[in-house]
C-alpha atoms as a PDB file:
ATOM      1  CA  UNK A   1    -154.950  54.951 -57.428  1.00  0.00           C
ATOM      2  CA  UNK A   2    -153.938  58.620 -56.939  1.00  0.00           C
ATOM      3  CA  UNK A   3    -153.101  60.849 -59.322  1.00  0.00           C
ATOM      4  CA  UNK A   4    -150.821  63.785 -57.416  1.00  0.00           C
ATOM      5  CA  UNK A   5    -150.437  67.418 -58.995  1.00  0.00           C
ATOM      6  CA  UNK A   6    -148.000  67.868 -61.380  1.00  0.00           C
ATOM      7  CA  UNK A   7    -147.948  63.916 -62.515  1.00  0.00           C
ATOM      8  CA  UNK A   8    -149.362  62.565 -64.922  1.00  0.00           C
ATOM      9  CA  UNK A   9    -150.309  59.131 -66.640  1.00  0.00           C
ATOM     10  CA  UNK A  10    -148.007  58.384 -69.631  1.00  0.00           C
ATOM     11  CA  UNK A  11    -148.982  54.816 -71.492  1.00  0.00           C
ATOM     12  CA  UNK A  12    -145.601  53.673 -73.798  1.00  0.00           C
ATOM     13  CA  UNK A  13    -147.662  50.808 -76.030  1.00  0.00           C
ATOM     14  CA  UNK A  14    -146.269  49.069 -78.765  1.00  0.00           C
ATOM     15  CA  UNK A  15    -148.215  46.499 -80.960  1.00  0.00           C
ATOM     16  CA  UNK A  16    -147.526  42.974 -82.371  1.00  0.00           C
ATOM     17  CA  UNK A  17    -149.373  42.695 -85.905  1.00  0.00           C
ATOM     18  CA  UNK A  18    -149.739  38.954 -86.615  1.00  0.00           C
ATOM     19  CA  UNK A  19    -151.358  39.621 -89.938  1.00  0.00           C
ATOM     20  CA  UNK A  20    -149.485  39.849 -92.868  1.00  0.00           C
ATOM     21  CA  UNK A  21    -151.756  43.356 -94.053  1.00  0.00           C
ATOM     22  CA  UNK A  22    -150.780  46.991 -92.564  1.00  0.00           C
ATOM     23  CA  UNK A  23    -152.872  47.737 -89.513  1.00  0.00           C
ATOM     24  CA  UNK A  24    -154.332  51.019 -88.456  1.00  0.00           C
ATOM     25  CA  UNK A  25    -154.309  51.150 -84.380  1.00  0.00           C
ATOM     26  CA  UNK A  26    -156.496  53.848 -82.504  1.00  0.00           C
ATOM     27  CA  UNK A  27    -156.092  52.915 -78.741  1.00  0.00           C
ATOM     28  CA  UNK A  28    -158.775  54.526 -76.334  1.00  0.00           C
ATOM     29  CA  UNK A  29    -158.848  54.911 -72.958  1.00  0.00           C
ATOM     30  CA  UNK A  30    -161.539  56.066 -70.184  1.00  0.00           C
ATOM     31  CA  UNK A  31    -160.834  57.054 -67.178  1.00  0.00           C
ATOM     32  CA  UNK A  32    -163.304  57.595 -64.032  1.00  0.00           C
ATOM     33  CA  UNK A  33    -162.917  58.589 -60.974  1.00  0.00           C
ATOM     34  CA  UNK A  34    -164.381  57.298 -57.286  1.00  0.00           C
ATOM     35  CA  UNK A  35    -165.482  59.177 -54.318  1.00  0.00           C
ATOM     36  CA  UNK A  36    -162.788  58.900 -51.440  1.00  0.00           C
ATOM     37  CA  UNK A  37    -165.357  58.334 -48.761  1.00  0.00           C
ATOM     38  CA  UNK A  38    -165.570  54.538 -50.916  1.00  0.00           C
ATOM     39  CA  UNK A  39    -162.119  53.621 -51.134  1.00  0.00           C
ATOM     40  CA  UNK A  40    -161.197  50.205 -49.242  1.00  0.00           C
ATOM     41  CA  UNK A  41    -157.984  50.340 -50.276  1.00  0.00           C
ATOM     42  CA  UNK A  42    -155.725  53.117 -52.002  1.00  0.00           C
ATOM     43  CA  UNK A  43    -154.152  50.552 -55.394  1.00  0.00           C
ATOM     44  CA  UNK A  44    -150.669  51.885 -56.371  1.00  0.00           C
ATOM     45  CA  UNK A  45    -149.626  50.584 -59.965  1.00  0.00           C
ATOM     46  CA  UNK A  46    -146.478  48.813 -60.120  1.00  0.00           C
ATOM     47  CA  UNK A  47    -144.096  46.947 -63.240  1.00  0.00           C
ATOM     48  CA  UNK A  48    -141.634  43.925 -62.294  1.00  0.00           C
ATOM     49  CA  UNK A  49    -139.212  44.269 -65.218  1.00  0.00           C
ATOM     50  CA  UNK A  50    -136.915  40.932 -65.620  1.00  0.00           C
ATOM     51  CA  UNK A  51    -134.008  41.950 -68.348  1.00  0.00           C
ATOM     52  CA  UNK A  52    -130.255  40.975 -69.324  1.00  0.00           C
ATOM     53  CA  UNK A  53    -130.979  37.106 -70.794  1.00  0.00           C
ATOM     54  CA  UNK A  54    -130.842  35.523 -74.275  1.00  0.00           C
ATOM     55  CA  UNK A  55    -132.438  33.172 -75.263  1.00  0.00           C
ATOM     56  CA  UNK A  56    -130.580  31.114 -77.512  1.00  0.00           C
ATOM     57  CA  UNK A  57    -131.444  29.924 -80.870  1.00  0.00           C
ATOM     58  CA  UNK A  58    -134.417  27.236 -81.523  1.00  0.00           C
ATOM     59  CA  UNK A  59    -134.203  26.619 -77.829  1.00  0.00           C
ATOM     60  CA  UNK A  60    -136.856  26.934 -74.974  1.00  0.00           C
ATOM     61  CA  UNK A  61    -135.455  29.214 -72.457  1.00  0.00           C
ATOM     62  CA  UNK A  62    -136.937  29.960 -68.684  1.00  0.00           C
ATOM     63  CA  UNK A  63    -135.457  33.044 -66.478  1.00  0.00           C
ATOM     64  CA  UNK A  64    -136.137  34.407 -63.482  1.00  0.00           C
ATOM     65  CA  UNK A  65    -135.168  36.296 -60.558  1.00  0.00           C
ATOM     66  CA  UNK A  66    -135.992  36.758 -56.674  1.00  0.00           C
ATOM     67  CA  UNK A  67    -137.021  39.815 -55.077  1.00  0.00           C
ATOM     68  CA  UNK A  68    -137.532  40.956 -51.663  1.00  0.00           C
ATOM     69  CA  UNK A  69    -139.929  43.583 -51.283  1.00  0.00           C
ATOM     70  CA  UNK A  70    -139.427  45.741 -48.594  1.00  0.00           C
ATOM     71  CA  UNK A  71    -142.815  45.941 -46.802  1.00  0.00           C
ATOM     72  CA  UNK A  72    -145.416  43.203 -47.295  1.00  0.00           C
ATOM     73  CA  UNK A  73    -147.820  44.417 -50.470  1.00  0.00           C
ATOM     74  CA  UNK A  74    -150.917  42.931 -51.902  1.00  0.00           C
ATOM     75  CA  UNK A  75    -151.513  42.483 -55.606  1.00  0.00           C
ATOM     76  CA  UNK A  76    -154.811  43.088 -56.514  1.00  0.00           C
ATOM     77  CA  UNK A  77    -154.772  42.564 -60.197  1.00  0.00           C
ATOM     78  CA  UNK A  78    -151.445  41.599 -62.373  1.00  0.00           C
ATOM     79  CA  UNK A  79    -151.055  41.410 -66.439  1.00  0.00           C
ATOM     80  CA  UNK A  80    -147.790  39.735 -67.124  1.00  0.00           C
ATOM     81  CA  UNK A  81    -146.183  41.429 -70.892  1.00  0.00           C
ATOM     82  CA  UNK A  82    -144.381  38.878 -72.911  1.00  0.00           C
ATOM     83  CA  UNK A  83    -144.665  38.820 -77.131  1.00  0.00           C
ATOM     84  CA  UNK A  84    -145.271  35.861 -79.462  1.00  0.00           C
ATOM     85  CA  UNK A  85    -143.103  33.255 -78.107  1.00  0.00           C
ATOM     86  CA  UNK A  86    -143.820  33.540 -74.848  1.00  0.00           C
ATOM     87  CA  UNK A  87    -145.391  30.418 -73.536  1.00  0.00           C
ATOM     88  CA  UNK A  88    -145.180  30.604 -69.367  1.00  0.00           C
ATOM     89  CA  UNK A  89    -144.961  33.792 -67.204  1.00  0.00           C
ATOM     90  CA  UNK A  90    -145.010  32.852 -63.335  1.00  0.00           C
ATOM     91  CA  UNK A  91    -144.917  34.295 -59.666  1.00  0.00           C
ATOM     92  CA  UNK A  92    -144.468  32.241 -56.743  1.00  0.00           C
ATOM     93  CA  UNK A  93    -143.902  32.762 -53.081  1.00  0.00           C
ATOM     94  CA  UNK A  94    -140.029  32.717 -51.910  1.00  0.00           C
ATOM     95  CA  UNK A  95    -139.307  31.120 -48.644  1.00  0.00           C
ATOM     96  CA  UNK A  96    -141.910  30.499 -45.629  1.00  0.00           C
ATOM     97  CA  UNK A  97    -144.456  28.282 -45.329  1.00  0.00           C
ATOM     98  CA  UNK A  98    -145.739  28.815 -48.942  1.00  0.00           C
ATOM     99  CA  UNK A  99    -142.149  28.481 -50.410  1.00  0.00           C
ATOM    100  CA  UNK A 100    -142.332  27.237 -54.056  1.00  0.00           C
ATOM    101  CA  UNK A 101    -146.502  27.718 -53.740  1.00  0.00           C
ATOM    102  CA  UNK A 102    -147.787  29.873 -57.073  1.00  0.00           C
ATOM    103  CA  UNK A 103    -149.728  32.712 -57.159  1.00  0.00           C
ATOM    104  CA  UNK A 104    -149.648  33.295 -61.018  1.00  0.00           C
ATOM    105  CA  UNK A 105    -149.103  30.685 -63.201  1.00  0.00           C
ATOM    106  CA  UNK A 106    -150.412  32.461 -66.878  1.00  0.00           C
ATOM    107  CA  UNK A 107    -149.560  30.901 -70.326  1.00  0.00           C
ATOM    108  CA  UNK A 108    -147.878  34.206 -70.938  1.00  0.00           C
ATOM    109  CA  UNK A 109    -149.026  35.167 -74.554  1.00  0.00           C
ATOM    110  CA  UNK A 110    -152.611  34.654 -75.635  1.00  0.00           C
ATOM    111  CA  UNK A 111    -154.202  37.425 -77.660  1.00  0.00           C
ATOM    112  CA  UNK A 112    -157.094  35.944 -78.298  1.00  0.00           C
ATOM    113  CA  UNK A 113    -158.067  35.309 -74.615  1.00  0.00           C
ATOM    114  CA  UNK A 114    -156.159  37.735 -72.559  1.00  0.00           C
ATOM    115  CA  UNK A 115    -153.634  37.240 -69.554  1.00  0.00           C
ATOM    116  CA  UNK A 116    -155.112  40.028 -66.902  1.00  0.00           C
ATOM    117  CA  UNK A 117    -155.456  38.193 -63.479  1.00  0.00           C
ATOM    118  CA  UNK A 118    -157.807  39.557 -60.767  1.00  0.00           C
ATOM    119  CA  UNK A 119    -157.020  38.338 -57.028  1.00  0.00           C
ATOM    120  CA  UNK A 120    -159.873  38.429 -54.524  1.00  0.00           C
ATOM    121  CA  UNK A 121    -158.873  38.353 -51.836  1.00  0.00           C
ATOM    122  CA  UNK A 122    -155.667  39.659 -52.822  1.00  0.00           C
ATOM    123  CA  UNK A 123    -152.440  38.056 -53.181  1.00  0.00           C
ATOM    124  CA  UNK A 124    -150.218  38.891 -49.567  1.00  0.00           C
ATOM    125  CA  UNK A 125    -146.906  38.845 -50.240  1.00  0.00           C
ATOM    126  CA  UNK A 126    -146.218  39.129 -46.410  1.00  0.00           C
ATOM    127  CA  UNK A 127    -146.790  35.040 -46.458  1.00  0.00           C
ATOM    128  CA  UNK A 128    -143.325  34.458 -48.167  1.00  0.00           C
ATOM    129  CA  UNK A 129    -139.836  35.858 -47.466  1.00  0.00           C
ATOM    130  CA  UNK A 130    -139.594  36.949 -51.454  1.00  0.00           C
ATOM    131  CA  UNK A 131    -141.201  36.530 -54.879  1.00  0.00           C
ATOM    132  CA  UNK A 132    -140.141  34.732 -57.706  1.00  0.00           C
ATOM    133  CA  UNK A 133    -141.126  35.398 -61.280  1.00  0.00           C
ATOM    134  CA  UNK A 134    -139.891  34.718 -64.524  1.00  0.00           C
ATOM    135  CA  UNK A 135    -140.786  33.790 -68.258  1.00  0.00           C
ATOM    136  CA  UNK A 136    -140.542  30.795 -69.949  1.00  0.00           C
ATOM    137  CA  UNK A 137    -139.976  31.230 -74.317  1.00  0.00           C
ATOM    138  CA  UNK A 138    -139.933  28.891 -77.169  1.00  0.00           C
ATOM    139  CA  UNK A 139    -137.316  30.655 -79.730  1.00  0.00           C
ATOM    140  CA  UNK A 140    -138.558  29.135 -83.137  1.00  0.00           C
ATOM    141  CA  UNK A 141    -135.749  31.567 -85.153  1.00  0.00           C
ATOM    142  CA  UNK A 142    -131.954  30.583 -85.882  1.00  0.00           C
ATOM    143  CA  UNK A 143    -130.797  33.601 -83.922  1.00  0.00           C
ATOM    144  CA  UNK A 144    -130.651  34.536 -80.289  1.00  0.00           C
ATOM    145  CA  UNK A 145    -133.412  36.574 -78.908  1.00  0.00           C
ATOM    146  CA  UNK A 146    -132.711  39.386 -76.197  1.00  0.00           C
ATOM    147  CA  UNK A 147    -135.133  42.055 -74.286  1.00  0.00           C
ATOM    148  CA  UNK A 148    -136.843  44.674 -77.082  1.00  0.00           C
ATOM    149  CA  UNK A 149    -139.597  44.740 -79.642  1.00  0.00           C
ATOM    150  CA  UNK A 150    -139.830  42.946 -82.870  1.00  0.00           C
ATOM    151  CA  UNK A 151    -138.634  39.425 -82.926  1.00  0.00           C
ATOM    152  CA  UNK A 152    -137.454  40.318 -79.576  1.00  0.00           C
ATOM    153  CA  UNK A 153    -139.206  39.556 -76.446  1.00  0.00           C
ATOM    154  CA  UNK A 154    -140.091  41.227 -72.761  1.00  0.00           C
ATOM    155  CA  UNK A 155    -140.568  39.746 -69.616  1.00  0.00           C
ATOM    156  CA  UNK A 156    -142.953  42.143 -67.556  1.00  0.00           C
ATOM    157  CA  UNK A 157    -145.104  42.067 -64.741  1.00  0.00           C
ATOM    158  CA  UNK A 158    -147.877  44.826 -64.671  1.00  0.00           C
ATOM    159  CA  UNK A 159    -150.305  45.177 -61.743  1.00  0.00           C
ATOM    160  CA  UNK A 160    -151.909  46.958 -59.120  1.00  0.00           C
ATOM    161  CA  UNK A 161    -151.455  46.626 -55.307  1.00  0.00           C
ATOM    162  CA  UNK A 162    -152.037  48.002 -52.179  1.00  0.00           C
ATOM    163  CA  UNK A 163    -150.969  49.657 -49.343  1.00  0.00           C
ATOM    164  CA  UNK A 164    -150.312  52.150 -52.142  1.00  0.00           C
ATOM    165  CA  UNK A 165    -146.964  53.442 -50.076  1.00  0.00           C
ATOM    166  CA  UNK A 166    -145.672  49.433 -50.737  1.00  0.00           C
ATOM    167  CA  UNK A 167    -146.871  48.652 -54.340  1.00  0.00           C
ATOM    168  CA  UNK A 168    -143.187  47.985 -55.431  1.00  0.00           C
ATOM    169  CA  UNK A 169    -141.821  48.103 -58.686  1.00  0.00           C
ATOM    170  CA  UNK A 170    -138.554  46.388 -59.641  1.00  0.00           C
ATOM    171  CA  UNK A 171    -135.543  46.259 -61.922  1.00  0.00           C
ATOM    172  CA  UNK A 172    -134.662  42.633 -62.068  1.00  0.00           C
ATOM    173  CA  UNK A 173    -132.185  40.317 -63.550  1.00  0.00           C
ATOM    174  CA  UNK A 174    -131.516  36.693 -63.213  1.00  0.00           C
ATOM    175  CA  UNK A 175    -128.689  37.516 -60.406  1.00  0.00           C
ATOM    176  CA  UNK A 176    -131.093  40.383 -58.365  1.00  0.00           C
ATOM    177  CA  UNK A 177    -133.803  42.377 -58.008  1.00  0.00           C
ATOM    178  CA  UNK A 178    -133.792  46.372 -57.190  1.00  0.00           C
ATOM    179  CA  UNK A 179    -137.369  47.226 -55.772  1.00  0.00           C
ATOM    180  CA  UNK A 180    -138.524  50.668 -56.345  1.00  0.00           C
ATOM    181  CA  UNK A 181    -141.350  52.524 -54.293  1.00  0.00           C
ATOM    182  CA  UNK A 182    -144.094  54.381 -55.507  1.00  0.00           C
ATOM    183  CA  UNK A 183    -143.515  58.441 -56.032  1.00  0.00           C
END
């Protein structure tokens, strides 16, 4: 995707250390860049944030919310974000003839195997009238558990998508969704 003057790429991580030992993390990152005459398509990077839930104490808990984006997008690649107890994040088609019909079905939390989904072709959104997502938890503590780090948990949907005008992001909560273009 395009990086314009006078942005920038900013990368917020934060790490779950299973291990009972201090850890030492030294993230690295390459980027490379392509000749424009061999673009197919230009990607746009885009995050479907689900917040305001709790999930209540030793209780499995699902959420999720619908949102219409405004022009039809394709996701080329998604990584849904959830921590530790996170056992389902999911995206499914909205109305139409695919209504109900997944596109990302991911156990939601697996370390040891990863959770990055690549779609080829890619995934149309144009085929439904809206997306659904959501997470799915298993709270093992005797306390509720809302959106942050720690014992807290996140419900995020990171991808890439094209046109890059229509890779939408959105603010979502179980009663809506605000979609958000690209800069």
């Amino acid at each position: 995707y395009p990086i314009s003057d006078g942005y920038e790429i900013v990368a917020r991580m934060h790490y779950l250390n299973a291990s009972g030992e201090p850890l030492t993390v030294a993230p690295r990152y390459e980027w490379y860049t392509i000749e424009t005459s061999s673009v197919t398509h230009t990607l746009g990077p885009f995050a479907w944030a689900l917040s305001n839930w709790e999930i209540p104490p030793l209780s499995t808990f699902t959420v999720s919310s619908v949102c219409r984006p405004p022009k039809p997008m394709h996701i080329v690649n998604a990584m849904p974000h959830m921590h530790a107890l996170g056992t389902e994040f999911f995206g499914e088609f909205s109305g139409g003839s695919l209504d109900s019909e997944r596109f990302l079905d991911s156990v939601g939390y697996d370390p040891n195997n990863g959770v990055i989904v690549q779609y080829n072709p890619a995934v149309d959104l144009s085929m439904a009238d809206a997306v659904r997502f959501g997470c799915t938890w298993k709270n093992i503590h005797n306390k509720p558990i809302v959106e942050g780090v720690g014992d807290n948990e996140m419900c995020i949907l990171f991808g890439y998508a094209y046109p890059y005008e229509q890779s939408y992001s959105a603010a979502a909560n179980p009663g809506g969704c605000v979609m958000i273009a690209p800069p």
